[in-house]
Each structure stands twice: as C-alpha cells, then as structure tokens.
N, C-alpha and C. Protein backbone atom coordinates (compact mmCIF):
# COMPACT_ATOMS: atom_id res chain seq x y z
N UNK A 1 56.46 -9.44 -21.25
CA UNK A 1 56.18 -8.92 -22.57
C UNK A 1 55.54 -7.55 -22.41
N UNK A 2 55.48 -6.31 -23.42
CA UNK A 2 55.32 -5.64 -23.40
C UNK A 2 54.56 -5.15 -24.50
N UNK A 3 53.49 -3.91 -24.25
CA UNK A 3 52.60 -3.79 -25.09
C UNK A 3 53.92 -2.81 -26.17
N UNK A 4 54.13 -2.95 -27.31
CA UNK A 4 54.79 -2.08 -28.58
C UNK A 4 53.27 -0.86 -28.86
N UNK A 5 54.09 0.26 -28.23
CA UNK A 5 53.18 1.43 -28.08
C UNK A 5 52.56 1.62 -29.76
N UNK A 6 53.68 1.72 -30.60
CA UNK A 6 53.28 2.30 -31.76
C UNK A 6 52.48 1.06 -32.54
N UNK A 7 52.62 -0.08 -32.44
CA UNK A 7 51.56 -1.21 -32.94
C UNK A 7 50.42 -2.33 -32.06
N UNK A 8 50.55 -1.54 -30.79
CA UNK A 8 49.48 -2.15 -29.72
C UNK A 8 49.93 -3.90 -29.64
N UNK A 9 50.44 -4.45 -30.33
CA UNK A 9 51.00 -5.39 -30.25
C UNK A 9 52.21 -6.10 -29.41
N UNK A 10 51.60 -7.03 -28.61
CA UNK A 10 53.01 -7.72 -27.91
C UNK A 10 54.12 -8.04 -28.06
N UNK A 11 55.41 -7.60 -27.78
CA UNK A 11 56.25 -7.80 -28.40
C UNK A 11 57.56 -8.66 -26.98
N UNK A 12 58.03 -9.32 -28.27
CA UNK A 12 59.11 -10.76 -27.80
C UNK A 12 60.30 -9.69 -26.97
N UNK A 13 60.84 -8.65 -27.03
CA UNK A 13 61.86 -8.16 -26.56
C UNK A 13 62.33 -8.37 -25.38
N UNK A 14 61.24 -9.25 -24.48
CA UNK A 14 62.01 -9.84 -23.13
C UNK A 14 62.80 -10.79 -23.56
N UNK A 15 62.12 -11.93 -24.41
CA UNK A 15 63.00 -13.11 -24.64
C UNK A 15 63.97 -12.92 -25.16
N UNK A 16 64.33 -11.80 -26.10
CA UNK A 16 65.56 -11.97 -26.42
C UNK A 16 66.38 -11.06 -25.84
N UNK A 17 65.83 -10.29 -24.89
CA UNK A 17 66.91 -9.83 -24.23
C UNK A 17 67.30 -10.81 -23.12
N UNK A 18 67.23 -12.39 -23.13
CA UNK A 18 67.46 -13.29 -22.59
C UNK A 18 66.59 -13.81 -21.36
N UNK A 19 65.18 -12.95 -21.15
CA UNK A 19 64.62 -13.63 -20.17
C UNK A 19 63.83 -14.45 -20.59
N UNK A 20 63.40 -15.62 -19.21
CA UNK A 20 63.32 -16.95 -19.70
C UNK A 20 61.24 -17.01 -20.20
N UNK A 21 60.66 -18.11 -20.96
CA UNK A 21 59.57 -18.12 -21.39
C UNK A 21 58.62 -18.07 -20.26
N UNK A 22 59.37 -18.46 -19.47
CA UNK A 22 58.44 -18.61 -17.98
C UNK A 22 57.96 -17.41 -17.37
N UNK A 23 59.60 -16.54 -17.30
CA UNK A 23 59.28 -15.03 -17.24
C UNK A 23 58.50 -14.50 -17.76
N UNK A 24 58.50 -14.72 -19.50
CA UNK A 24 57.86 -13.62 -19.89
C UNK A 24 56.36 -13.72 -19.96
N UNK A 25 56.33 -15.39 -19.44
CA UNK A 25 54.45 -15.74 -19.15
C UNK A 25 53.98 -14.88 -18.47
N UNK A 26 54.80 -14.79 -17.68
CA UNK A 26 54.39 -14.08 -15.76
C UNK A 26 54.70 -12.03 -16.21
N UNK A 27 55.43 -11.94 -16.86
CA UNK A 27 55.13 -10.75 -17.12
C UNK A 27 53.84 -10.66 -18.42
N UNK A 28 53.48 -11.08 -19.32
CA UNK A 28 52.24 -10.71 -19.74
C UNK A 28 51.01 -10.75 -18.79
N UNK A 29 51.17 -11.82 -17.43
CA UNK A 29 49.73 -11.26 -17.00
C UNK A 29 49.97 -10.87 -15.80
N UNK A 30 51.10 -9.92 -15.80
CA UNK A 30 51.97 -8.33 -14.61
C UNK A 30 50.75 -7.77 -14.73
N UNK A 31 49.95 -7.68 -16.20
CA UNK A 31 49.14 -6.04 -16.04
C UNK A 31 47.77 -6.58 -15.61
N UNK A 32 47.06 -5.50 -14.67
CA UNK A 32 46.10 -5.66 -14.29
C UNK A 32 44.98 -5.75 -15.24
N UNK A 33 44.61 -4.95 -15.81
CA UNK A 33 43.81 -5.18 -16.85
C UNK A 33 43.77 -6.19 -17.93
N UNK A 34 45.46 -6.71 -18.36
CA UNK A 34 45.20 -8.37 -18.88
C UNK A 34 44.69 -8.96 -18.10
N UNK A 35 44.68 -9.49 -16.55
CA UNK A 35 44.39 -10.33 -15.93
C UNK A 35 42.25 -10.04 -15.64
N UNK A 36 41.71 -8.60 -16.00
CA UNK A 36 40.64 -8.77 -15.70
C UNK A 36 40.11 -9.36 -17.05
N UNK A 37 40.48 -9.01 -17.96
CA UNK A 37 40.06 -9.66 -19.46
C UNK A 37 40.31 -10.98 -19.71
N UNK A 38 41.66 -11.97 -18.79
CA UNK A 38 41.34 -13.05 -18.82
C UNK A 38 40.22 -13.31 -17.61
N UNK A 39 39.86 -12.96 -17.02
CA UNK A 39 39.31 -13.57 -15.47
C UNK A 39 37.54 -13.34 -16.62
N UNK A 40 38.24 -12.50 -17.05
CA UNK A 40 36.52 -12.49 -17.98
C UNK A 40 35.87 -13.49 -18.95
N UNK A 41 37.10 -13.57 -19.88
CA UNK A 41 37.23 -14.86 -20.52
C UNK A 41 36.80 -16.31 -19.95
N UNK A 42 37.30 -16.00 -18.88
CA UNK A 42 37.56 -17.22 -18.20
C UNK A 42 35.25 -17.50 -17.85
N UNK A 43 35.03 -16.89 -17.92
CA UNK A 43 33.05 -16.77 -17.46
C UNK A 43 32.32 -17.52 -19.28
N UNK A 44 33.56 -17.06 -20.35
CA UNK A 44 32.56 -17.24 -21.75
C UNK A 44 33.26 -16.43 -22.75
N UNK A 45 32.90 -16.26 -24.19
CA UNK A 45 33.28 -15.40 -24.88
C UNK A 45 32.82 -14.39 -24.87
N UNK A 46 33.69 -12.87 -25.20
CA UNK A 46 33.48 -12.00 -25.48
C UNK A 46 33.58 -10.64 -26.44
N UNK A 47 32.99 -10.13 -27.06
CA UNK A 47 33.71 -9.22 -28.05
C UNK A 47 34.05 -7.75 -27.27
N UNK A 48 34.72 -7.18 -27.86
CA UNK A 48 35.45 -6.02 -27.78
C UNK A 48 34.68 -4.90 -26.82
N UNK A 49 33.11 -4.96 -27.59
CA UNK A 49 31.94 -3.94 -27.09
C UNK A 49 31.87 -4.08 -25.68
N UNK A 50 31.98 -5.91 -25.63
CA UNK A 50 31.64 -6.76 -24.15
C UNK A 50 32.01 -6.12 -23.08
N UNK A 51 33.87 -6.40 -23.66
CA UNK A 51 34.65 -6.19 -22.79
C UNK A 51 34.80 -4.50 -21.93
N UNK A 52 34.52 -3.90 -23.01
CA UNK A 52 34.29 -2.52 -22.93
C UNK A 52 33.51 -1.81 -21.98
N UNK A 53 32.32 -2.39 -22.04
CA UNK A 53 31.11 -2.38 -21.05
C UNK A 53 31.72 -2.54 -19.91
N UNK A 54 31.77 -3.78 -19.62
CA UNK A 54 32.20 -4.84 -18.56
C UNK A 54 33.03 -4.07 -17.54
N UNK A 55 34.08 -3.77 -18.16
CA UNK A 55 35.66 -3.08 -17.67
C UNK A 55 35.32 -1.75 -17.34
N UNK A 56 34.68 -1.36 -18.46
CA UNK A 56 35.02 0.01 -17.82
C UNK A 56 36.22 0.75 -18.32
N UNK A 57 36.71 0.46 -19.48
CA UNK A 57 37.69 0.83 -20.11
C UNK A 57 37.47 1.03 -21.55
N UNK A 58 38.21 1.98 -22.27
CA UNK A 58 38.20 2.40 -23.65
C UNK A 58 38.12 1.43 -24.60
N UNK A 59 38.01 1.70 -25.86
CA UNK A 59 37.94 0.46 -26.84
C UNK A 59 39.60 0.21 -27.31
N UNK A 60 39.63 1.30 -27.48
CA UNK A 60 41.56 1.08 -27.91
C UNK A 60 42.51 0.39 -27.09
N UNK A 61 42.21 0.72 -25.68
CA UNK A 61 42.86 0.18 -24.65
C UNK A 61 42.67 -1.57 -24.43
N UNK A 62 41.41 -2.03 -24.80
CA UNK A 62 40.93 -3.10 -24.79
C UNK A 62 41.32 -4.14 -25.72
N UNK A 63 41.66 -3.43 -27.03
CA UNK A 63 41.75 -3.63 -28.40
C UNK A 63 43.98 -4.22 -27.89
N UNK A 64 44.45 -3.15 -27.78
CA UNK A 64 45.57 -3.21 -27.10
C UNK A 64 46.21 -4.60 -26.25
N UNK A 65 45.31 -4.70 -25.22
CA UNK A 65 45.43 -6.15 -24.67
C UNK A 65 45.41 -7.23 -25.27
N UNK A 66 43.95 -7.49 -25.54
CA UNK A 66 43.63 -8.39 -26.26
C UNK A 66 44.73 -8.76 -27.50
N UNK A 67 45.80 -7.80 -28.36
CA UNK A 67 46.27 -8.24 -28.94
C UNK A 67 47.91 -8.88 -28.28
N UNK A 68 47.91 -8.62 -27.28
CA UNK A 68 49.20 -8.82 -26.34
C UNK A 68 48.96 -10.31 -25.77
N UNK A 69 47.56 -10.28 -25.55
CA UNK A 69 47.01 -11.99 -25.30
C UNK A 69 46.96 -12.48 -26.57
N UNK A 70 46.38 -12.28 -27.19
CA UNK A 70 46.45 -13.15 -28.91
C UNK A 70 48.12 -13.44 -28.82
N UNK A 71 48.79 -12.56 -28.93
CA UNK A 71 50.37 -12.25 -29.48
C UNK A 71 50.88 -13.84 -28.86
N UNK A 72 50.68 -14.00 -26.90
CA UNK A 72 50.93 -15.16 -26.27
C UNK A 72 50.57 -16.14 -26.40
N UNK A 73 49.75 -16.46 -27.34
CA UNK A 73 48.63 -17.73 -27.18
C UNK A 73 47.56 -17.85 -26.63
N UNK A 74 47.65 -17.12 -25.21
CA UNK A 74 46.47 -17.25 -23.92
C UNK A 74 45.21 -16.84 -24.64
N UNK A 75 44.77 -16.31 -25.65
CA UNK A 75 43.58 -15.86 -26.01
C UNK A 75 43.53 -16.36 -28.11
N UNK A 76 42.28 -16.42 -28.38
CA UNK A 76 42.07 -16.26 -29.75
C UNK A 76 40.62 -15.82 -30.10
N UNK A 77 40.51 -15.40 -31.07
CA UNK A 77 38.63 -15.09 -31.30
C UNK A 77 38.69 -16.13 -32.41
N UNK A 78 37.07 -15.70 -32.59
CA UNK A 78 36.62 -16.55 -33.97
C UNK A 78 35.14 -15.63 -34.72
N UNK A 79 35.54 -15.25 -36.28
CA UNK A 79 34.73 -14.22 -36.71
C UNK A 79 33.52 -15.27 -36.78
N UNK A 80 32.52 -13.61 -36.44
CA UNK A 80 31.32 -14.19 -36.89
C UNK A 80 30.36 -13.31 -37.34
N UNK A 81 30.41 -13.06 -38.90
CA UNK A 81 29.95 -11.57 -39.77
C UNK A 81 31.24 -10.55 -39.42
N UNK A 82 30.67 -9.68 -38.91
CA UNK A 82 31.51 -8.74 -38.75
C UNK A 82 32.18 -8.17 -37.15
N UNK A 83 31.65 -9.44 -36.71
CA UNK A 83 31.86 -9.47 -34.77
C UNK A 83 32.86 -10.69 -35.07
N UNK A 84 33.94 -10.22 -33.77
CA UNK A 84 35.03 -11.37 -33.44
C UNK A 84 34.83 -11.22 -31.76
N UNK A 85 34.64 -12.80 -31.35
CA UNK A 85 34.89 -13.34 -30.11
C UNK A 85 35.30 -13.94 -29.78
N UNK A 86 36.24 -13.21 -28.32
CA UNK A 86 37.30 -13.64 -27.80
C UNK A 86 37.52 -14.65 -27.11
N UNK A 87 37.84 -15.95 -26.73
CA UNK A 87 38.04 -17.10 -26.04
C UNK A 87 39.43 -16.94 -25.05
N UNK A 88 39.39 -17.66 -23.97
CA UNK A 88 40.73 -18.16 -23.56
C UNK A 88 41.14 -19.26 -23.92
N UNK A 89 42.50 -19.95 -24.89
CA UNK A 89 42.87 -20.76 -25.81
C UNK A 89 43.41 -22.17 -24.82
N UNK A 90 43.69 -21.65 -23.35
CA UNK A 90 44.44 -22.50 -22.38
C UNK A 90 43.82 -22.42 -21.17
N UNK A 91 42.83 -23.46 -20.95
CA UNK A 91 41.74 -23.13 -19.60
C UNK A 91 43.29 -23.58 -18.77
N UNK A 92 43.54 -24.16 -18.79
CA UNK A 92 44.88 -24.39 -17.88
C UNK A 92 45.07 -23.03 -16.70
N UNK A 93 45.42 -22.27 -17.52
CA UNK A 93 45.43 -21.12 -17.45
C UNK A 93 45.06 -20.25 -16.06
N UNK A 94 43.47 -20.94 -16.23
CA UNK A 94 42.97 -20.23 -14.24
C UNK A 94 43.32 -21.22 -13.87
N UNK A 95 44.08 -22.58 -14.01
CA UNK A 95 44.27 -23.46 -13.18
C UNK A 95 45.97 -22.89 -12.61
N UNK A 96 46.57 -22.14 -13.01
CA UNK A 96 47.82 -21.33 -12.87
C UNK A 96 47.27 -19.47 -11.94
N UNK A 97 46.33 -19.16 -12.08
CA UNK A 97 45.59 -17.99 -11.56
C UNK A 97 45.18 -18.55 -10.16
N UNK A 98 44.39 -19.74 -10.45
CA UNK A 98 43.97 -20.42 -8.53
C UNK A 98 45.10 -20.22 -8.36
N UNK A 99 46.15 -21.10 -8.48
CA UNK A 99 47.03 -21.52 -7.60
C UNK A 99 47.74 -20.02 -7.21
N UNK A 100 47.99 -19.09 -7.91
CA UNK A 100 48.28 -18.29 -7.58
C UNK A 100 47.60 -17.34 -6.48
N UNK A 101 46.23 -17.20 -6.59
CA UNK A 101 45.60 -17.27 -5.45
C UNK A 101 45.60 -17.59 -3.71
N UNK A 102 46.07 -18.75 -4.12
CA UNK A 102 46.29 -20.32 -2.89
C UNK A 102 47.25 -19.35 -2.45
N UNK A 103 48.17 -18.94 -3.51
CA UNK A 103 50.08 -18.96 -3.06
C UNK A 103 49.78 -17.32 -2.14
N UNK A 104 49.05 -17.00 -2.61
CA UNK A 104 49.24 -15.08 -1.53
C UNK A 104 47.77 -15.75 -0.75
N UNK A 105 47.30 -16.03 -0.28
CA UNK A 105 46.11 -16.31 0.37
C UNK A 105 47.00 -17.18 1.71
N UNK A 106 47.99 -18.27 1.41
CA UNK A 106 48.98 -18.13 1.96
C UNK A 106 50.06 -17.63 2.86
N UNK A 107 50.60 -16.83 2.09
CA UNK A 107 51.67 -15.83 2.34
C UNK A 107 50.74 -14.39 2.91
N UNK A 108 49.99 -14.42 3.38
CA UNK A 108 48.93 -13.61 3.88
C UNK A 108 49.19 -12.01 2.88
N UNK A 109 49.22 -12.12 1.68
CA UNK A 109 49.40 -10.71 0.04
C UNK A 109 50.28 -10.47 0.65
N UNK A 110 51.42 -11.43 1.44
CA UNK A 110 52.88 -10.43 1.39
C UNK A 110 53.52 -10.05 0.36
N UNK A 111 52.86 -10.46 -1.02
CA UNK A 111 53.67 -10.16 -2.44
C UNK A 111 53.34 -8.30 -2.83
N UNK A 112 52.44 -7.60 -1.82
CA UNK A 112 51.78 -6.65 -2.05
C UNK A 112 52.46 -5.58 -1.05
N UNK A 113 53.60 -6.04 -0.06
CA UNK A 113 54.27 -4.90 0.51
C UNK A 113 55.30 -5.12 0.56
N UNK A 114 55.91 -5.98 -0.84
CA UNK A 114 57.23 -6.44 -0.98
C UNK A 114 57.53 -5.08 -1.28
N UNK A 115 58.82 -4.25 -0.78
CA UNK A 115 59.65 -3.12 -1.22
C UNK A 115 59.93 -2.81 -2.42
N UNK A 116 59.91 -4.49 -3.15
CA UNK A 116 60.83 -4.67 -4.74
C UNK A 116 59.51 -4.55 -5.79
N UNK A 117 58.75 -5.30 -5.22
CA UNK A 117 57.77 -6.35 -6.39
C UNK A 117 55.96 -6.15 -5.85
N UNK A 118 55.92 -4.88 -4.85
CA UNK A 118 54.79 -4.58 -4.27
C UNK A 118 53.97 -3.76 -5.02
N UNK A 119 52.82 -3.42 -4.94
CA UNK A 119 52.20 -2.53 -5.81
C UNK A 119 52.69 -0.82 -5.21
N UNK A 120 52.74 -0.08 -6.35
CA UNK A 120 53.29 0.97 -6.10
C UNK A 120 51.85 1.88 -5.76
N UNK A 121 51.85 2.27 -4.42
CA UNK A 121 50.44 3.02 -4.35
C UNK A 121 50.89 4.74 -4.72
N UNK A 122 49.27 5.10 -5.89
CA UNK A 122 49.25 6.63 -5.98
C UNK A 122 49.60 7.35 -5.06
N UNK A 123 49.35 8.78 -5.69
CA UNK A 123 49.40 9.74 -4.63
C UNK A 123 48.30 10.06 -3.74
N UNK A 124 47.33 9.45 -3.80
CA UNK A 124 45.78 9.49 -2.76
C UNK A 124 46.62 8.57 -1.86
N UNK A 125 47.06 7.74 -2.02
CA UNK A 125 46.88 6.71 -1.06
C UNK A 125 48.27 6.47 -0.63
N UNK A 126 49.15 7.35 -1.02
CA UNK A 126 50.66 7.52 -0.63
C UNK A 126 50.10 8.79 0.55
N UNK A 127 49.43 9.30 0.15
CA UNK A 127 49.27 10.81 1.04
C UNK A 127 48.48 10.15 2.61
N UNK A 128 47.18 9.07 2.16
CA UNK A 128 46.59 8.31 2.93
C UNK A 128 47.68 7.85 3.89
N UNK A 129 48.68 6.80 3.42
CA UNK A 129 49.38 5.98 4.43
C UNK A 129 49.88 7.15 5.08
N UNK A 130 50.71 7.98 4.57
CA UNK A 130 51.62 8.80 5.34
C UNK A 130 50.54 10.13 6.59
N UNK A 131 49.10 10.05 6.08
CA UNK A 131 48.89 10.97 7.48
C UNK A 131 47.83 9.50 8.24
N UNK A 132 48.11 8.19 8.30
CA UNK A 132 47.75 7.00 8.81
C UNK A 132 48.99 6.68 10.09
N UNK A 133 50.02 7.04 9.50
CA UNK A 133 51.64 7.16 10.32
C UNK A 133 51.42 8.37 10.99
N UNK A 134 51.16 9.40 10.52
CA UNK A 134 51.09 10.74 11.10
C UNK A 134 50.38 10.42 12.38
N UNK A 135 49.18 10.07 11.94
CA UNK A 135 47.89 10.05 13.35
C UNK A 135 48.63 8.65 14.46
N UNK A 136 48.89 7.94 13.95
CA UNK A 136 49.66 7.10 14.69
C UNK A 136 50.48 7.83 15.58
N UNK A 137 51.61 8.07 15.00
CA UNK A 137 52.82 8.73 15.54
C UNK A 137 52.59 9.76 16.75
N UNK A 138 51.04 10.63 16.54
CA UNK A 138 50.72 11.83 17.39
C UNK A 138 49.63 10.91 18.72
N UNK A 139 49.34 10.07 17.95
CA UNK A 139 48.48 9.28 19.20
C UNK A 139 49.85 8.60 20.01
N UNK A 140 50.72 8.17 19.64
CA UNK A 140 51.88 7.67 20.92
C UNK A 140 52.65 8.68 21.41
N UNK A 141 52.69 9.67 21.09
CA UNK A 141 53.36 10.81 21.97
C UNK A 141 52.76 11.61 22.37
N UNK A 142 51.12 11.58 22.64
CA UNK A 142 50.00 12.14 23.46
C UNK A 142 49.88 11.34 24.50
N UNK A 143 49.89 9.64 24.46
CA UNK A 143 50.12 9.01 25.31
C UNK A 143 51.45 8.80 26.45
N UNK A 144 52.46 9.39 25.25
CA UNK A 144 53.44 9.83 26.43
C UNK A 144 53.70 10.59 27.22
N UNK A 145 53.32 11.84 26.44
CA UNK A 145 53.43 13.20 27.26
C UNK A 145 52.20 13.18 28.49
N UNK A 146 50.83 12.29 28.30
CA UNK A 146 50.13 11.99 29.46
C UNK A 146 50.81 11.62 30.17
N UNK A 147 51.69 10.30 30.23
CA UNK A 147 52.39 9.64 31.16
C UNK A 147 53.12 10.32 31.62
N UNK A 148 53.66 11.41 30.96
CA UNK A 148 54.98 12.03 31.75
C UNK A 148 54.37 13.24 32.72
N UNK A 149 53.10 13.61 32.47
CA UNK A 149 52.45 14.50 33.00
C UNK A 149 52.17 14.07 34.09
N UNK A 150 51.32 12.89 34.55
CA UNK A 150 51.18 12.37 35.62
C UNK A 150 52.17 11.81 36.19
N UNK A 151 53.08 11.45 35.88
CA UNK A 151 54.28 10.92 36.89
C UNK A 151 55.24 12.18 37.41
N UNK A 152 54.72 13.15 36.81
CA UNK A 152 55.23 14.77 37.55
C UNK A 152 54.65 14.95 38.25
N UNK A 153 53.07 14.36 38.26
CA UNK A 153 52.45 15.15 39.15
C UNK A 153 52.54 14.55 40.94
N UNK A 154 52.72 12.72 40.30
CA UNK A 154 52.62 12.06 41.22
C UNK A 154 53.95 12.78 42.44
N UNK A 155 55.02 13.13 41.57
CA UNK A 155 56.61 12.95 42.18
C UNK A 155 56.15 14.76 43.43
C-alpha cells in the first residue's frame, strides 16, 4: 500500500492492481518509519506530539503514517477532548514482527544484501563501501607486488 501523496491517506491500488492481501500487509509495513510507529505502539498509546518527539520526525509526516495504519486496520485512536491516541488494533501483530525477527536473525540479514529486495544504501555509504573495496583491493596488490619483489630478489 501506498501513502496517496495528495490525501496522506493509504490507498488500495495494490489490491486492485491484483496483488494479493498478504502482499499488501507486507508492503504497508515496507516503510521504515511505519514500522517505528508500530514498534512504538506496540510500548502504549500515543498521540501525534508523542510520536513526534519520540521519532524525531515532522508532524505531517507522522500524521501521514498513522493514517496509512488507520487506512489497514493495524492502528486506531480514541478522542479524548481535543487529543487523539493512537493504539495498535492487532497485538498479533508483533507476534508477526518477532517472527520476522527469528526469520533474518536466522538467515544471518541476508534479506539486507539481497540485489532485488536489499536496502538501497545512500550516497555516504555507497561512497563508504566503494573506497572499503578500494582499500581492500590496494592492500592485496601491495601484498603482491611484495611477493613479487622478494621472489626477484631471492632468484
């Protein structure tokens, strides 16, 4: 599921572009920041301000989620005056988050350098790996050109 930019609201357009309910479970909590707002949930209720604090993120942005979780079920509030707090509607829910846990704790986060389905790293840390290979690469052909140095010298 996907956040609908112009109404911050979750919208069905996976399912009917035929993917299945299961899918589109697993794509609403794709985004990182749904998953810290449930993992938050998951401690107690919270309002908007809470979450705000907490995260470390904007109010709009927060506001945004939360209605993409409402939209699924996984979340609901309940007013109280002029404050609404947020619940998780399906403790089930981290019982589907452990296990997911279990499942890459497992698979030792091979889901994290899958080619397809891995996290796509920035440019800090695209620049990181690639002079990580660099220094690599110059440390085994310093070690070679030693070797080849001394076996000249030996001959």
């Amino acid at each position: 599921m996907a956040i609908d930019p112009h109404g911050g609201r979750c919208v069905s357009a996976d399912i009917a572009a035929g993917i299945s309910p299961a899918a589109a479970l697993f794509h609403s909590l794709a985004d990182e920041t749904r998953l810290r707002i449930v993992q938050r949930l998951a401690c107690g209720e919270a309002r908007v301000v809470d979450l705000t604090g907490e995260l470390g993120l904007a109010q709009s942005t927060v506001s945004k989620h939360l209605a993409c979780l409402r939209d699924c079920g996984l979340i609901d509030y309940r007013a109280e005056g002029r404050q609404s707090f947020y619940s998780l509607t399906r403790p089930e829910l981290m019982d589907l988050l452990a296990s997911a846990e279990h499942l890459l704790a497992a698979t030792g986060h091979a889901v994290v350098l899958c080619p397809v389905h891995g996290t796509q790293p920035g440019p800090a840390a695209a620049h990181s790996a690639l002079q990580a290979e660099i220094d690599h690469d110059l440390t085994h052909l310093r070690e070679q050109t030693a070797g080849d140095i001394e076996g000249e010298a030996v001959s």
